[in-house]
Protein backbone atom coordinates (compact mmCIF):
# COMPACT_ATOMS: atom_id res chain seq x y z
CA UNK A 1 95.87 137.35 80.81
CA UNK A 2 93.67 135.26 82.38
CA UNK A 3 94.49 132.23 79.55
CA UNK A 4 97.78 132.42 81.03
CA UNK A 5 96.32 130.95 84.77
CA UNK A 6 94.35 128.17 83.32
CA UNK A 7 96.98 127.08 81.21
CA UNK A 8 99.82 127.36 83.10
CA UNK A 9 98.54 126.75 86.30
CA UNK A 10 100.75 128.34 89.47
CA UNK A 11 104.15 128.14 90.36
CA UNK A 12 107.27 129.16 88.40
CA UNK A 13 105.17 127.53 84.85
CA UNK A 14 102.85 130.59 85.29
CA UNK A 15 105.37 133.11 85.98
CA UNK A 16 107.53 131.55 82.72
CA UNK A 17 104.33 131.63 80.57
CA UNK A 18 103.68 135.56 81.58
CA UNK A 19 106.92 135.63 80.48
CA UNK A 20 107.07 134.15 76.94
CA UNK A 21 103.21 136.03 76.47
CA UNK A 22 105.14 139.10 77.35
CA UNK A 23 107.58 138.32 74.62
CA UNK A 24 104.96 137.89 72.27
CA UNK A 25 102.94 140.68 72.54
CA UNK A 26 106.51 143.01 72.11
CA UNK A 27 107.13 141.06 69.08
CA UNK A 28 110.08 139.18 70.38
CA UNK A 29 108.35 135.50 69.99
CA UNK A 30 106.61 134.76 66.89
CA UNK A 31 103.11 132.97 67.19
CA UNK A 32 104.30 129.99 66.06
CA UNK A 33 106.86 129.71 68.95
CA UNK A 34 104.12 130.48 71.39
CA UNK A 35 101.95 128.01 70.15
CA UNK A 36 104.66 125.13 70.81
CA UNK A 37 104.77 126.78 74.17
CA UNK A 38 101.03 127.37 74.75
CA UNK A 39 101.04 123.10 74.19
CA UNK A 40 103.70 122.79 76.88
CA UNK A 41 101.58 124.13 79.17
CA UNK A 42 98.14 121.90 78.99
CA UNK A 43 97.69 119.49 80.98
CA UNK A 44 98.76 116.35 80.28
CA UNK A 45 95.93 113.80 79.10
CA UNK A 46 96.80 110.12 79.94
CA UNK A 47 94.56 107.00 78.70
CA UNK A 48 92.38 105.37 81.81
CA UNK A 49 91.98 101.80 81.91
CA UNK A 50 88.50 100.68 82.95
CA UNK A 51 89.15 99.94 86.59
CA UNK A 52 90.50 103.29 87.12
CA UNK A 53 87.48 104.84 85.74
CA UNK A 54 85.71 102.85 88.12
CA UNK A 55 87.86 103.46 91.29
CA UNK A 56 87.60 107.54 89.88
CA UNK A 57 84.05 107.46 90.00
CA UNK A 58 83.86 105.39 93.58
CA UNK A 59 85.90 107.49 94.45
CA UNK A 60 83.61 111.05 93.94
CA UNK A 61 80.75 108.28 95.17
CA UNK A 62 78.43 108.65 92.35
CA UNK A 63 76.52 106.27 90.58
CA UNK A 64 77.38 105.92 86.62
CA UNK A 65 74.10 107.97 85.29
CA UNK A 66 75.23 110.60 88.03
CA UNK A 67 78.96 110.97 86.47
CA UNK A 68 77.59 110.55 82.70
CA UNK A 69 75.68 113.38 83.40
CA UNK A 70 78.68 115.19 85.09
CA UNK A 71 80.53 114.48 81.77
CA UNK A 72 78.12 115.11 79.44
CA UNK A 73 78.17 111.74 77.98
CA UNK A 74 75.01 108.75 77.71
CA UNK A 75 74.83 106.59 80.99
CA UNK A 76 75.90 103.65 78.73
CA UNK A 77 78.75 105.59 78.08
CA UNK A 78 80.09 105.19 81.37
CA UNK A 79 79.12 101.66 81.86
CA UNK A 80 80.79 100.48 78.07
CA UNK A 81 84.18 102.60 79.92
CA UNK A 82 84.01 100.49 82.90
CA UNK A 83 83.51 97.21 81.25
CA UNK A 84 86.38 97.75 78.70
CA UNK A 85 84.11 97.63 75.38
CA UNK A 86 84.90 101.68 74.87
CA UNK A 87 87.87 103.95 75.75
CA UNK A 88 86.73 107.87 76.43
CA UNK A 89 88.37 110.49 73.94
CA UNK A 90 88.10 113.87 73.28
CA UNK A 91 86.74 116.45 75.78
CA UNK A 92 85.28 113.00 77.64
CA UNK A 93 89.04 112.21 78.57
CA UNK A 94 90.39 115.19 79.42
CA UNK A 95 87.49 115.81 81.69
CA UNK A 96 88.22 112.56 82.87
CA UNK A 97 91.81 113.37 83.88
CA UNK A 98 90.43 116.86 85.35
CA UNK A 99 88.07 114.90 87.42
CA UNK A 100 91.48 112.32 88.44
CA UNK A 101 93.91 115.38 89.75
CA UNK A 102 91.19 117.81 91.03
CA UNK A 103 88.09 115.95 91.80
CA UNK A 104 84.21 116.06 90.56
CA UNK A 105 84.34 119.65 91.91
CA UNK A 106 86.69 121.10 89.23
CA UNK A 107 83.97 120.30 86.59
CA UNK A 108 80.57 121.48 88.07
């Protein structure tokens, strides 16, 4: 299942996840149980303060309209983040935190 790779990433989490889908799919895990363990296995989201937005996008040495664009967000977007007067949510964090453990790669 390729849902399985993305979620669970590699290691002994992947091979426990095949595991538990395994389960499922015989009937011996209901889909609630799954569910809980289908959350487990995301990764982890964590709030960025402005000056590590800024050191993530000096980092991947891009200019703000050049990592808006990245994260499909308004340049002003970028520059409110940096400056404190907004916090990124949603699909804007967690591409955020991609960007943090992977780099500007893992999203293009």
């Amino acid at each position: 299942m390729a849902a399985t790779k993305n979620r669970a990433g590699g290691g002994i989490l992947a091979s426990v996840h095949k595991t538990a889908t395994g389960l499922h799919e015989a009937g011996l895990m209901d889909k609630a149980t799954m569910r809980e363990f289908d959350a487990l296995c995301l990764t982890p989201v964590a709030p960025l303060t402005p000056e590590e937005i800024r050191a993530l996008r000096e980092r991947e040495q891009v200019s703000q309209p050049v990592f808006a664009h990245y994260l499909n967000v308004r340049k002003d977007a970028v520059s409110k983040w940096e400056r404190g007067k907004k916090r990124p949510d949603g699909p804007s964090l967690k591409l955020l935190n991609l960007v943090r453990a992977k780099g500007l790669q893992a999203i293009t």
